[in-house]
N, C-alpha and C. Protein backbone atom coordinates (compact mmCIF):
# COMPACT_ATOMS: atom_id res chain seq x y z
N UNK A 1 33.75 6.39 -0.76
CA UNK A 1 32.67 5.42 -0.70
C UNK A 1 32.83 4.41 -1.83
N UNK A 2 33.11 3.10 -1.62
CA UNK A 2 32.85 2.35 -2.44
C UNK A 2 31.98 2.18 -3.59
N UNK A 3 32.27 1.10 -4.61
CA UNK A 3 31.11 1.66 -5.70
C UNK A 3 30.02 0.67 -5.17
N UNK A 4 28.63 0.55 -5.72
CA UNK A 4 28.01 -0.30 -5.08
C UNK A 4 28.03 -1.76 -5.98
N UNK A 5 28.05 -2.96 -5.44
CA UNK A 5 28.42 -3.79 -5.77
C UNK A 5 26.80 -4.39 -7.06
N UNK A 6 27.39 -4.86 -8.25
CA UNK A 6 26.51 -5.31 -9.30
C UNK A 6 25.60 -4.11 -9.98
N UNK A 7 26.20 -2.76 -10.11
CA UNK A 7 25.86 -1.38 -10.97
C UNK A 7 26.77 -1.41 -11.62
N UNK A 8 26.00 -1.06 -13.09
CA UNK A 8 26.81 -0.69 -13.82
C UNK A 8 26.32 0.68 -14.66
N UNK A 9 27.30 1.97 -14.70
CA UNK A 9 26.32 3.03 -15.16
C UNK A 9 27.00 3.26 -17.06
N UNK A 10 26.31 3.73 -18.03
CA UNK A 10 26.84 3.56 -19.31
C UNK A 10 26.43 5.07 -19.37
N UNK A 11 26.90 5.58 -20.31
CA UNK A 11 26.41 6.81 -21.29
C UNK A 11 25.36 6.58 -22.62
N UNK A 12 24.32 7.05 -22.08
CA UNK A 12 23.72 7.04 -23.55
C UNK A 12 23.49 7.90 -24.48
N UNK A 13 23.60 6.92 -25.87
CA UNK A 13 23.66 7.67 -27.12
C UNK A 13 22.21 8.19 -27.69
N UNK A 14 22.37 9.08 -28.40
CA UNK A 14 21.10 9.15 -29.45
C UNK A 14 20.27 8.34 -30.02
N UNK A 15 21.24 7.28 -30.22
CA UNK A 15 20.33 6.42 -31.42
C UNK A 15 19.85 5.52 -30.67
N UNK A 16 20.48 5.31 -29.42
CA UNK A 16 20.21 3.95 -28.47
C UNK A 16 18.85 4.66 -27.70
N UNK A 17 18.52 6.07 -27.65
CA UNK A 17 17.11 6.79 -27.18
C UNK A 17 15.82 6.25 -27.25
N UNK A 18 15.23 6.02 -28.75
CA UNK A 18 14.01 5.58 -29.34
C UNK A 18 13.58 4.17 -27.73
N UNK A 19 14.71 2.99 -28.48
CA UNK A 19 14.49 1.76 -27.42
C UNK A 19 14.18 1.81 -25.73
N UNK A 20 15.28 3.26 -25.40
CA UNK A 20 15.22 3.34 -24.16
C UNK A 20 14.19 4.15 -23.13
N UNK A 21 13.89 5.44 -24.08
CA UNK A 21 12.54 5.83 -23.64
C UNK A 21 11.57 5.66 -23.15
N UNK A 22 11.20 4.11 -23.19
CA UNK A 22 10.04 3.78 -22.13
C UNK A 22 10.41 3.75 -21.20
N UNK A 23 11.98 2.62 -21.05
CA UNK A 23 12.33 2.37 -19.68
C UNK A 23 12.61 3.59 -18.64
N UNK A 24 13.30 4.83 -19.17
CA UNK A 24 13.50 5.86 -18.66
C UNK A 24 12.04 6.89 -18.41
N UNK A 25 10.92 6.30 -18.78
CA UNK A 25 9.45 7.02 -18.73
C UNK A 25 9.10 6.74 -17.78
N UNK A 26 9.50 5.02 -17.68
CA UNK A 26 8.84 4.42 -16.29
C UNK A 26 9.60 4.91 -14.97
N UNK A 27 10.81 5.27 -15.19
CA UNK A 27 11.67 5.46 -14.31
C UNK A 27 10.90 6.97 -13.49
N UNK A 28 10.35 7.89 -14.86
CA UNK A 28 10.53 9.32 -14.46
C UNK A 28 8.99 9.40 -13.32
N UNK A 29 7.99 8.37 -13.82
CA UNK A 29 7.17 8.39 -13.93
C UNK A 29 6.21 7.77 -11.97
N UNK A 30 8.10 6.80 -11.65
CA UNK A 30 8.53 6.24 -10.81
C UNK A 30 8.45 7.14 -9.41
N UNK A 31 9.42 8.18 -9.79
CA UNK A 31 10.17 9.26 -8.95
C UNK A 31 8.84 9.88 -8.89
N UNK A 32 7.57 10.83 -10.14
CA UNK A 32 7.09 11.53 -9.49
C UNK A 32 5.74 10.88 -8.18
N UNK A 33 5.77 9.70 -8.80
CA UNK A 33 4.62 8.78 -8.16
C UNK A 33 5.46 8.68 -6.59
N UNK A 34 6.33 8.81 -6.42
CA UNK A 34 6.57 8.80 -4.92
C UNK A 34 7.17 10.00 -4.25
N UNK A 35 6.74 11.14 -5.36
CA UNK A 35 6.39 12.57 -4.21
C UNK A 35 7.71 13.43 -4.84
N UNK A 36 8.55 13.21 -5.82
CA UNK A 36 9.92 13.66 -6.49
C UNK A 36 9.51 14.86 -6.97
N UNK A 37 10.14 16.33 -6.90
CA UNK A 37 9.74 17.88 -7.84
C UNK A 37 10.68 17.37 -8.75
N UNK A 38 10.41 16.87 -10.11
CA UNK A 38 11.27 16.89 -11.35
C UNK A 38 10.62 17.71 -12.30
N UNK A 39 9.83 18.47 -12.02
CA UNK A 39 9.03 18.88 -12.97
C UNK A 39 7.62 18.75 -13.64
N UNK A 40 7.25 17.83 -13.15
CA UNK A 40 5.95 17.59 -13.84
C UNK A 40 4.85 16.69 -12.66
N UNK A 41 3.62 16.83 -12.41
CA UNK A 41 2.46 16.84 -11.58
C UNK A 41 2.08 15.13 -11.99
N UNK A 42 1.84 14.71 -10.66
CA UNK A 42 1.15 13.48 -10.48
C UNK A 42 -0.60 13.37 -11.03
N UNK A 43 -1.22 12.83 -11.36
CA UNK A 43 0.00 11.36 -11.90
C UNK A 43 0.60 11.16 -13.27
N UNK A 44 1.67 10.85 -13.25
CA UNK A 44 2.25 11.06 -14.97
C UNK A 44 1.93 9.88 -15.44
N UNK A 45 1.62 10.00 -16.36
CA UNK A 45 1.36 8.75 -17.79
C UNK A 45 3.17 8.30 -18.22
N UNK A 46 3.11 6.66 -17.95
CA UNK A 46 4.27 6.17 -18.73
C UNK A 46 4.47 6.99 -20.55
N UNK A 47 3.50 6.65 -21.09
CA UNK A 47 3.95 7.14 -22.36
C UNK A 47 4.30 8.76 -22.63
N UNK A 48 3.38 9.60 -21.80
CA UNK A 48 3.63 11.18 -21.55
C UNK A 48 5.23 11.09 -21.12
N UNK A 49 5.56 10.39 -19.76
CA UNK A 49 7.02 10.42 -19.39
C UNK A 49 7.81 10.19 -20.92
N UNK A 50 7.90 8.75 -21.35
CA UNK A 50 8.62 8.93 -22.56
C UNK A 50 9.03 9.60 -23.33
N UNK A 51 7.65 10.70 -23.82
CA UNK A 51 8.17 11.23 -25.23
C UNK A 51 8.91 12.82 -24.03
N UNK A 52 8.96 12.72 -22.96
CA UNK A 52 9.75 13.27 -22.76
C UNK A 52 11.26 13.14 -22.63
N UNK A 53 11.82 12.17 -23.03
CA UNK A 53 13.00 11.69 -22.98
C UNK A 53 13.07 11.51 -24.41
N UNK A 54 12.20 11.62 -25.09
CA UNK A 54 11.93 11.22 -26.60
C UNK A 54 13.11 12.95 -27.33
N UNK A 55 12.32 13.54 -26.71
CA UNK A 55 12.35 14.97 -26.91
C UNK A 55 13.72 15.17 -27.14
N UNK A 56 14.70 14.52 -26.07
CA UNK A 56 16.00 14.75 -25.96
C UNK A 56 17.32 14.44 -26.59
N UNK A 57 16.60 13.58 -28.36
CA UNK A 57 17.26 13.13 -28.56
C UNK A 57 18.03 14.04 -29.74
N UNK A 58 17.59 15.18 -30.09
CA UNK A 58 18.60 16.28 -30.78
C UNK A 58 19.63 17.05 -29.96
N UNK A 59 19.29 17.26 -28.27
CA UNK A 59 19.91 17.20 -27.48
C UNK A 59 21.61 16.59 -27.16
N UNK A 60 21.23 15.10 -27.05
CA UNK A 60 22.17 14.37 -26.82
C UNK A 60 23.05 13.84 -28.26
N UNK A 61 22.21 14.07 -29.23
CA UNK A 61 23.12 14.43 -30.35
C UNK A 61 24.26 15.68 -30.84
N UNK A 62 23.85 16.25 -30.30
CA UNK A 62 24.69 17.51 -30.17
C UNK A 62 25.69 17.55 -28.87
N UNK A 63 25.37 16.94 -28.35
CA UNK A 63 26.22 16.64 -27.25
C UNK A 63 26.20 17.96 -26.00
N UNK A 64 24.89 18.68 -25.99
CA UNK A 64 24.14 19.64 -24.82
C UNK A 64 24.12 19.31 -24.05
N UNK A 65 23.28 17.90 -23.94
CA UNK A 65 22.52 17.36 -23.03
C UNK A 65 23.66 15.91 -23.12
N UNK A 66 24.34 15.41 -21.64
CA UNK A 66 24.64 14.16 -21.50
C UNK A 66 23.61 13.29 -20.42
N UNK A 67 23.21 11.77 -20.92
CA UNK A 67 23.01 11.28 -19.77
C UNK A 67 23.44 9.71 -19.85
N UNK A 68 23.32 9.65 -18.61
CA UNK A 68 23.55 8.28 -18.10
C UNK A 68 22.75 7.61 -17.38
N UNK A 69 22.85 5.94 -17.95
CA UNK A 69 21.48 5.18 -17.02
C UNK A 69 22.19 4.23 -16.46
N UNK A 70 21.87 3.98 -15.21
CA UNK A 70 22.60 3.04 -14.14
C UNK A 70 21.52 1.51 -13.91
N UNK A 71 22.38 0.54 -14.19
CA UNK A 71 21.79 -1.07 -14.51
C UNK A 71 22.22 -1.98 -13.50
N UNK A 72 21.33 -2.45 -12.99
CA UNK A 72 21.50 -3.91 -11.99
C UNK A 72 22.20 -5.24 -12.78
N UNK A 73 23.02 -5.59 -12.59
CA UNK A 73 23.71 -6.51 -13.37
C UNK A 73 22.97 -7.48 -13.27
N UNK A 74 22.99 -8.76 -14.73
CA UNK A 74 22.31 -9.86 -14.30
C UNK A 74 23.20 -10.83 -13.54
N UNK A 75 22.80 -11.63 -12.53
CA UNK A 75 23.24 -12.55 -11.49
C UNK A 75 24.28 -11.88 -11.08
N UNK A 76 24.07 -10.58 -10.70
CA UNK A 76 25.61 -9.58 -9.73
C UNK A 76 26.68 -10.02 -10.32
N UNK A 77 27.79 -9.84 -9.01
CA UNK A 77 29.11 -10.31 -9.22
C UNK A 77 29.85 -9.48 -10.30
N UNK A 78 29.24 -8.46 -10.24
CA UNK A 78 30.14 -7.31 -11.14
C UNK A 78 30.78 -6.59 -10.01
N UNK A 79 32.04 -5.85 -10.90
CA UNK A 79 32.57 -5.12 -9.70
C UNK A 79 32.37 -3.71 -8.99
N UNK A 80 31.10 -3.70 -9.60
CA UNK A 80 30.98 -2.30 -9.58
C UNK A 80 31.40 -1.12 -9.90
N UNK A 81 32.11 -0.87 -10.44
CA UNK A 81 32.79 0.00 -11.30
C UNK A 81 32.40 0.78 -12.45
N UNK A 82 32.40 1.88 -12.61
CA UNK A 82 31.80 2.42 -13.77
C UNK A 82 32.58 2.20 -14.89
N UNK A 83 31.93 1.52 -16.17
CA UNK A 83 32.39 1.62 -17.64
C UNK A 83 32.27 1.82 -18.69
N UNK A 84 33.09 2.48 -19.40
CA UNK A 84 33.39 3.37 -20.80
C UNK A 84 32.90 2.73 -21.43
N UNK A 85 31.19 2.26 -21.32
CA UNK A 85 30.41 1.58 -22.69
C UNK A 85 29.64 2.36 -22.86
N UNK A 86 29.91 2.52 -23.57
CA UNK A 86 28.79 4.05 -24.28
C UNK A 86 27.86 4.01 -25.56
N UNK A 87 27.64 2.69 -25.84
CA UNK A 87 26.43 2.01 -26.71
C UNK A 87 25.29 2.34 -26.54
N UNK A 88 25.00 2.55 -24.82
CA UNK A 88 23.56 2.99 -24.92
C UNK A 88 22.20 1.52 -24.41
N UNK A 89 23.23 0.13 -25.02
CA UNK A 89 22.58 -1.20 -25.18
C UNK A 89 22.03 -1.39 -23.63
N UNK A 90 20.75 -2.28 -23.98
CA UNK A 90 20.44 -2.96 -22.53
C UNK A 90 19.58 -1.84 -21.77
N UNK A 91 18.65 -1.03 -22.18
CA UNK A 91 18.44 -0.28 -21.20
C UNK A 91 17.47 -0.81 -20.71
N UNK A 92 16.43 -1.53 -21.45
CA UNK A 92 15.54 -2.34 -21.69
C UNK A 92 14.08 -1.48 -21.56
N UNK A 93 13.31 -1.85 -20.53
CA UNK A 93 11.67 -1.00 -20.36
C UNK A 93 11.97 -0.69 -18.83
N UNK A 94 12.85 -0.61 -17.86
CA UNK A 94 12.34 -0.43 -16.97
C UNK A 94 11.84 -1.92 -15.68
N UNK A 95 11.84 -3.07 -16.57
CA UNK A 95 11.25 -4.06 -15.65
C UNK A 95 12.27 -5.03 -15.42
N UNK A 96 12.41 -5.43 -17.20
CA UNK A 96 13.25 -6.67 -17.59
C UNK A 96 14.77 -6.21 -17.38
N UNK A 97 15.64 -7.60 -17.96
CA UNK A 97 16.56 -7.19 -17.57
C UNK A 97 17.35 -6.88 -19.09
N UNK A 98 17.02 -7.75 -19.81
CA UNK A 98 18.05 -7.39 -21.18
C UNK A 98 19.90 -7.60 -20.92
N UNK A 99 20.22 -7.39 -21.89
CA UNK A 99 21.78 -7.59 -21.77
C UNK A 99 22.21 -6.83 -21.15
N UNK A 100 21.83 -4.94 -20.28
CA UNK A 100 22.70 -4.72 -19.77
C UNK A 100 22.26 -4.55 -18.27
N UNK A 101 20.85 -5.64 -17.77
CA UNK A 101 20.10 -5.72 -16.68
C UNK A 101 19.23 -4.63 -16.25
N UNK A 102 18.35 -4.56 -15.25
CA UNK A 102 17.25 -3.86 -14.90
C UNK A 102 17.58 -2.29 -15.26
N UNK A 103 17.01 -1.53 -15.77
CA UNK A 103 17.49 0.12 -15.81
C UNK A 103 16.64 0.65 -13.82
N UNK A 104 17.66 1.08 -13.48
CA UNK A 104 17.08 1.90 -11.98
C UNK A 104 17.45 2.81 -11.52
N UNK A 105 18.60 3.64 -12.53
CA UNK A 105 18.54 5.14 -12.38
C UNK A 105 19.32 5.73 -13.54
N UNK A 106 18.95 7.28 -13.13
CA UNK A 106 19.40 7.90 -14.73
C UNK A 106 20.03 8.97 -13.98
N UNK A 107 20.59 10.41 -14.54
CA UNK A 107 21.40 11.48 -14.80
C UNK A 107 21.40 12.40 -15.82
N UNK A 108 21.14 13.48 -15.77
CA UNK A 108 21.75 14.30 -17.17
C UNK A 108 22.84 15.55 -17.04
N UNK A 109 23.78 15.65 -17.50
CA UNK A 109 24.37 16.55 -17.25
C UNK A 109 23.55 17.46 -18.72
N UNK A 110 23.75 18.89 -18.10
CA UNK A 110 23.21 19.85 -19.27
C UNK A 110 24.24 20.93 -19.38
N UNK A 111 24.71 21.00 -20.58
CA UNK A 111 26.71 22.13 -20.76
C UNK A 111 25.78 23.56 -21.16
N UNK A 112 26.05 24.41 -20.41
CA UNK A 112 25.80 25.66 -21.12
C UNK A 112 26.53 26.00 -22.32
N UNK A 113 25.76 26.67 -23.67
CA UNK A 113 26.08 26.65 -24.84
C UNK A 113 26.29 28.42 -24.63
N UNK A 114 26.21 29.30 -24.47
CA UNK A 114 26.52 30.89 -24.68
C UNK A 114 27.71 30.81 -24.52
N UNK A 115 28.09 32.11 -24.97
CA UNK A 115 29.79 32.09 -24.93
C UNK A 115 30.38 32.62 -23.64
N UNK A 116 29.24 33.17 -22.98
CA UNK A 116 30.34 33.33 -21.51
C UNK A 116 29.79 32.60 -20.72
N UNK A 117 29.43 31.06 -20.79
CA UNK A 117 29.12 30.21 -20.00
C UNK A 117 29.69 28.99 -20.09
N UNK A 118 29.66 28.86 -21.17
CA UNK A 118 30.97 27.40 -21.21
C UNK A 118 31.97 26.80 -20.54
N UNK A 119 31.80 27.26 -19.39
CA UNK A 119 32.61 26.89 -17.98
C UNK A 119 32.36 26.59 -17.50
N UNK A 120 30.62 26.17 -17.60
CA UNK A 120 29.57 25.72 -16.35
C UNK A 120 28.26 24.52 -17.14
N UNK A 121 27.80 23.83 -15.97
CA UNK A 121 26.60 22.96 -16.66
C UNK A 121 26.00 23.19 -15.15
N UNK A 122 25.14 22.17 -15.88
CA UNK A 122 23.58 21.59 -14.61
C UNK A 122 23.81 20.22 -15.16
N UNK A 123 23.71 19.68 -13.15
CA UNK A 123 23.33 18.79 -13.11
C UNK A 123 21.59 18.44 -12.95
N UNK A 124 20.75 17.77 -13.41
CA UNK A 124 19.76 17.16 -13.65
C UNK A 124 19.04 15.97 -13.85
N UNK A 125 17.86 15.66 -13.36
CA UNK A 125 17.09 14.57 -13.19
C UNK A 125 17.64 13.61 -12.51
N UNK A 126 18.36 13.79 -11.39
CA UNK A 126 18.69 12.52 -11.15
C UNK A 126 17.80 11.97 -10.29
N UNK A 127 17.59 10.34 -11.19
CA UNK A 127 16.15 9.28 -10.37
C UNK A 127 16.90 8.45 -10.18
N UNK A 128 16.28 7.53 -9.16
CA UNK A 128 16.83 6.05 -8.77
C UNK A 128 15.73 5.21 -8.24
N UNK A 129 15.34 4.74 -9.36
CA UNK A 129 13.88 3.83 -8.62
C UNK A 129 13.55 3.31 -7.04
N UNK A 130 12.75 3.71 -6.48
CA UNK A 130 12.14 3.25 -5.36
C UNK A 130 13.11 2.09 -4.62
N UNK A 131 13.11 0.82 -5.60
CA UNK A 131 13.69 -0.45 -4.70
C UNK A 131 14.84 -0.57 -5.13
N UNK A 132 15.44 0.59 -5.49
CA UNK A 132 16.76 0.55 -5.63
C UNK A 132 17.95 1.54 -4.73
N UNK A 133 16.92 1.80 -3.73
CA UNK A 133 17.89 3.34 -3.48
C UNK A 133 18.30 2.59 -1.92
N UNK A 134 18.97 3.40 -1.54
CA UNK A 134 20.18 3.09 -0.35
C UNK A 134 21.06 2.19 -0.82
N UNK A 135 21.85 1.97 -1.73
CA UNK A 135 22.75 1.22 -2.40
C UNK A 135 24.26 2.24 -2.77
N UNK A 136 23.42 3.35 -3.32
CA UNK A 136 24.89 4.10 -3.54
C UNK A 136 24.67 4.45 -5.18
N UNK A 137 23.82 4.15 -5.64
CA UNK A 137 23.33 4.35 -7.21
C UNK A 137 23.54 5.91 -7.19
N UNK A 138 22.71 6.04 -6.49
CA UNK A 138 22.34 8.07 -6.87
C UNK A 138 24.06 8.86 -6.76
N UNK A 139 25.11 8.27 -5.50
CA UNK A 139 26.13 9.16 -5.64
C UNK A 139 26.89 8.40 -6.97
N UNK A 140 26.72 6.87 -7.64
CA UNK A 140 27.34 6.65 -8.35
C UNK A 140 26.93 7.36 -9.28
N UNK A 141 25.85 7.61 -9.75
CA UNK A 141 25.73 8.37 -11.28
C UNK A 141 26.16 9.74 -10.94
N UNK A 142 25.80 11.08 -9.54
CA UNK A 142 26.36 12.00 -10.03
C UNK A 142 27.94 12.22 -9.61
N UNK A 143 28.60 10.88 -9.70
CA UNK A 143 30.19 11.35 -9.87
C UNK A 143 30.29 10.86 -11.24
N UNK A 144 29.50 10.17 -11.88
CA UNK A 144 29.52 9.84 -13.27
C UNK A 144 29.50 11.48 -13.88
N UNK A 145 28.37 11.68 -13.85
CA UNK A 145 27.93 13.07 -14.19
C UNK A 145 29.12 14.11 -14.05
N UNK A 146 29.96 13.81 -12.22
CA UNK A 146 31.09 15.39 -12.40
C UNK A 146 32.13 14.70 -13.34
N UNK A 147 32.38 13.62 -13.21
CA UNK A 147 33.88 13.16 -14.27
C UNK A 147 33.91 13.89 -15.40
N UNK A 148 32.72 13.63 -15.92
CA UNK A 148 32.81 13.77 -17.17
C UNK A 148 32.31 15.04 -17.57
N UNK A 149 31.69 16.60 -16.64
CA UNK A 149 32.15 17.58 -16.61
C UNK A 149 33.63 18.41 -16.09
N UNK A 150 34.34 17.52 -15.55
CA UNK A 150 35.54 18.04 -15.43
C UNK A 150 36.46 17.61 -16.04
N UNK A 151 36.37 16.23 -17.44
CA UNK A 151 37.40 15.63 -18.57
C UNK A 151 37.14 16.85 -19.44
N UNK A 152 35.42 17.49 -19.27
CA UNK A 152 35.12 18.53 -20.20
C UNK A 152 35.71 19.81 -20.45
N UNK A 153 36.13 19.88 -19.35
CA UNK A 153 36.90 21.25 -19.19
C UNK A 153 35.63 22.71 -18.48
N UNK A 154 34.87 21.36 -17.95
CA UNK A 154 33.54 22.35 -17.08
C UNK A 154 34.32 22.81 -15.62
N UNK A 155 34.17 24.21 -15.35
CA UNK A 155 34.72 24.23 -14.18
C UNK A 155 33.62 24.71 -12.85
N UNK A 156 32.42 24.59 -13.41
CA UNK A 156 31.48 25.41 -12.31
C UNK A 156 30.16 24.38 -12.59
N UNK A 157 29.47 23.61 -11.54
CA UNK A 157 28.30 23.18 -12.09
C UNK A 157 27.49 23.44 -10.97
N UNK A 158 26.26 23.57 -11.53
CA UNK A 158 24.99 23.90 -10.59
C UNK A 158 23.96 22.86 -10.53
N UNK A 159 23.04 22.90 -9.45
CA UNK A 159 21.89 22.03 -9.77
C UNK A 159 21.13 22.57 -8.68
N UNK A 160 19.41 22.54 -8.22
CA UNK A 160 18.55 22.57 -7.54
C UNK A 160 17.75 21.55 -7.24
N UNK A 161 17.16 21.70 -5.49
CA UNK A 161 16.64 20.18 -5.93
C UNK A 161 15.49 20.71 -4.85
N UNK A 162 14.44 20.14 -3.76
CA UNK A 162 13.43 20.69 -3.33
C UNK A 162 14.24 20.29 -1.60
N UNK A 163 13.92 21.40 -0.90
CA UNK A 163 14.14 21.70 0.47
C UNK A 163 14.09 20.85 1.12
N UNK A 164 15.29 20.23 1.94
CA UNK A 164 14.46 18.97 2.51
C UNK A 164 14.50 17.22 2.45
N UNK A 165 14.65 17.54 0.69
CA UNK A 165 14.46 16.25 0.08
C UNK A 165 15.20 15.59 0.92
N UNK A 166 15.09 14.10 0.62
CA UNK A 166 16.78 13.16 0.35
C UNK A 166 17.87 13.71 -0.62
N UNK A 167 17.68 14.12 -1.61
CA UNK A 167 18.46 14.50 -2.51
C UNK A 167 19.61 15.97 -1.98
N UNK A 168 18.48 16.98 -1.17
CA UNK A 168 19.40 17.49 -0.63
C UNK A 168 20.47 17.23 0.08
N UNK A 169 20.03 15.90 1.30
CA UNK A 169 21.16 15.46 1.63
C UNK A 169 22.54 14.94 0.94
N UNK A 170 21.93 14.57 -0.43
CA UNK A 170 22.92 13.55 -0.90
C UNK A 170 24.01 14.45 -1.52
N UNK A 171 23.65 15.99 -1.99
CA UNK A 171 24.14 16.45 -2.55
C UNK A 171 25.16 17.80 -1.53
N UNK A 172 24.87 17.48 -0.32
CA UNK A 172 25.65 18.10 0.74
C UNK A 172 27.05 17.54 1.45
N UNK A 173 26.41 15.87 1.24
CA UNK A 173 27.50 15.33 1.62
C UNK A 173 28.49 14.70 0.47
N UNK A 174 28.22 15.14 -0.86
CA UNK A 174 29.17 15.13 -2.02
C UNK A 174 29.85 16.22 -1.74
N UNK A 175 29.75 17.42 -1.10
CA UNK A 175 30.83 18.17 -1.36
C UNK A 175 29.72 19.59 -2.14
N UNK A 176 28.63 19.77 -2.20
CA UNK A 176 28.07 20.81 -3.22
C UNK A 176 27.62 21.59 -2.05
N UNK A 177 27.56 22.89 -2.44
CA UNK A 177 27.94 24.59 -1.69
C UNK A 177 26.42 24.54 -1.38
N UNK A 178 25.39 24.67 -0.74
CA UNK A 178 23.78 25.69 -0.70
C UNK A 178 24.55 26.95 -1.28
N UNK A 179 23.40 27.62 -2.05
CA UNK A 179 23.79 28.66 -2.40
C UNK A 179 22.65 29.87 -2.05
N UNK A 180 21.32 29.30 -1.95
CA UNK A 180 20.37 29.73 -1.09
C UNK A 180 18.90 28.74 -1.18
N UNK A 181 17.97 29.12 -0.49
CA UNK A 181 16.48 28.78 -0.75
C UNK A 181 15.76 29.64 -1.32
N UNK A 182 14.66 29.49 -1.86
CA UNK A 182 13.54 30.14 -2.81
C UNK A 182 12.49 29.76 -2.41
N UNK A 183 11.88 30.23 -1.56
CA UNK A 183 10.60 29.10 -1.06
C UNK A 183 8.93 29.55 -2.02
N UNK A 184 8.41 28.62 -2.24
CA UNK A 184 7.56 28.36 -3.17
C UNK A 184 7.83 28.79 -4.15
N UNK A 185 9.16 27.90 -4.86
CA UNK A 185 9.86 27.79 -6.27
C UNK A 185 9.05 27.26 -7.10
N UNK A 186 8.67 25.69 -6.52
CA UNK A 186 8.17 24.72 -7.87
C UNK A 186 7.03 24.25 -6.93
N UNK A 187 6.19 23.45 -7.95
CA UNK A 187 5.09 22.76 -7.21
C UNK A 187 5.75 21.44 -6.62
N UNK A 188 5.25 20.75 -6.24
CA UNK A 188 5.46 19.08 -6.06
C UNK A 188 4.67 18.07 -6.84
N UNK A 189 4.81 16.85 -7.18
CA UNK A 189 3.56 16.17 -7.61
C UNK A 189 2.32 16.84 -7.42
N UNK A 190 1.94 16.97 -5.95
CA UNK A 190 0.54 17.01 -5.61
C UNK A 190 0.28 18.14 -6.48
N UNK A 191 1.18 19.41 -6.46
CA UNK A 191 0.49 20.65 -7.14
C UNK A 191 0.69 21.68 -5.86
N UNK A 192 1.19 21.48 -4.59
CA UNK A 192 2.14 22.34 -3.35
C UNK A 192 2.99 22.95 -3.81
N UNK A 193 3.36 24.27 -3.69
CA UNK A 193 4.20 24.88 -3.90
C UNK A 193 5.36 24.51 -2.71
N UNK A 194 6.71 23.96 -2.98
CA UNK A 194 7.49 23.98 -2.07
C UNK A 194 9.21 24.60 -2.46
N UNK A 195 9.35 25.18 -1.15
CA UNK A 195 10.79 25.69 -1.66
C UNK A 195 11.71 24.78 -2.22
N UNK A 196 13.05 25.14 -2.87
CA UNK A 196 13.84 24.94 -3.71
C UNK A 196 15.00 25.37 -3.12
N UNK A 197 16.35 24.25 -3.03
CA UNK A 197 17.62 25.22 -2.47
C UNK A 197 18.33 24.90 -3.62
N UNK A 198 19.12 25.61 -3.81
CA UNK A 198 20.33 25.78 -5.30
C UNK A 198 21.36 25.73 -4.99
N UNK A 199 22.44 24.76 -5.41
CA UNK A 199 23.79 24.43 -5.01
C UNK A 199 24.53 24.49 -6.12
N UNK A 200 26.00 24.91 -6.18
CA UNK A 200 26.94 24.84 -6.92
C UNK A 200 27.82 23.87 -6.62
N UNK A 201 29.16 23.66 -7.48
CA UNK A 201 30.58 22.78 -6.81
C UNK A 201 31.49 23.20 -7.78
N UNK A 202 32.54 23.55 -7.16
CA UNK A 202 33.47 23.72 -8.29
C UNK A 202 34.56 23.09 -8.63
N UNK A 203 35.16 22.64 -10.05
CA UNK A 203 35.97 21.35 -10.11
C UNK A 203 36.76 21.92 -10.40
N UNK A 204 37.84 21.19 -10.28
CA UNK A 204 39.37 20.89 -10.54
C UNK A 204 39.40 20.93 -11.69
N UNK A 205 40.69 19.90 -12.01
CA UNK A 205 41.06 19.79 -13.93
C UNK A 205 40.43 18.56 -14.04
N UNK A 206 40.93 17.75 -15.12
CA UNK A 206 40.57 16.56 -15.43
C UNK A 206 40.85 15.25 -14.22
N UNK A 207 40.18 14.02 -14.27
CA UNK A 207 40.88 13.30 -13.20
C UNK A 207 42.25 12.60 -13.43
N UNK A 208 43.24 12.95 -12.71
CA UNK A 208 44.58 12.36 -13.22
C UNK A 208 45.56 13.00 -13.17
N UNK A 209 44.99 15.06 -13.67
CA UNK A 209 46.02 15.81 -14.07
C UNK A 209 46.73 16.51 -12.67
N UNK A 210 47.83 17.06 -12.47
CA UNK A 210 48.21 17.88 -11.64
C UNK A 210 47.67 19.16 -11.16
């Protein structure tokens, strides 16, 4: 699948967090307002969303927690392509565009730290704002997300998402295993308990190697 034309997805840093936190609040805040199980009950407060991304920034300093935020270029004509800018810059609030254009979706990869797990992560949170989706954003960030668990030397990653979703689809036709359902796992916004299916995928070596 092609990349989608005028995205651009970056890695963000720690320090680039503080600035970006709103925009990624509004984002989270986005997803649960239109019915998303990420964890937390409608209706979320922009600033509540924030300092949850706030939270993450000893995380992504340590390099536990990776994520990435995916940007609408200003006046397109990018090639779509993902690039090794890893500044963090431009994430802006969520509305504007800033130097690295609109923020309209995010990613986290999460590396298991025990010693007989270090072979494996979770994938997580992945949002893609409302008027941004059917473009190809959501599979661009989580191949962002496997690259750079399999440059890691991750060979097993997991993620869950709610029965049903869109997301399930998206993550069936990447190539990720069902591994089963759990029904009345998590709530939903409303506060419904709805099942949960859990998928794995397992990677290769790095991209490039034999």
């Amino acid at each position: 699948m092609a990349a989608p034309t005028g995205v651009t997805v970056r890695r963000l840093t720690a320090e680039a967090l503080p600035v970006a936190a709103e925009g990624l609040g509004a984002l989270l805040a986005d997803a649960v307002d239109d019915g998303a199980s990420v964890g937390f009950l409608a209706p979320l407060a922009i600033d509540r969303a924030a300092a949850y991304w706030s939270g993450l920034a000893p995380a992504l300093a340590d390099g536990t927690v990776t994520v990435w935020t995916a940007h609408a270029d200003n006046g397109g004509g990018n090639d779509g392509k993902r690039h090794a800018d890893d500044d963090g810059t431009g994430t802006g609030t969520g509305t504007g565009t800033g130097t690295g254009g609109r923020l309209i979706g995010t990613v986290q990869l999460r590396s298991e730290t025990s010693p007989n797990g270090t072979h494996r992560a979770e994938v997580a949170k992945l949002l893609v704002h409302r008027d941004a989706r059917g473009r190809g954003v959501a599979r661009l960030l989580l191949t962002a997300a496997e690259e750079c668990a399999r440059d890691a030397g991750r060979t097993l990653l997991l993620l869950d998402t709610q029965t049903g979703s869109a997301a399930e689809y998206l993550y069936r036709s990447a190539g990720w295993t069902p591994v089963g359902t759990v029904p009345d796992y998590a709530a939903d916004p409303a506060g419904v308990l709805r099942p949960t299916t859990f998928f794995h995928k397992t990677l290769g070596g790095p991209a490039g190697s034999d």
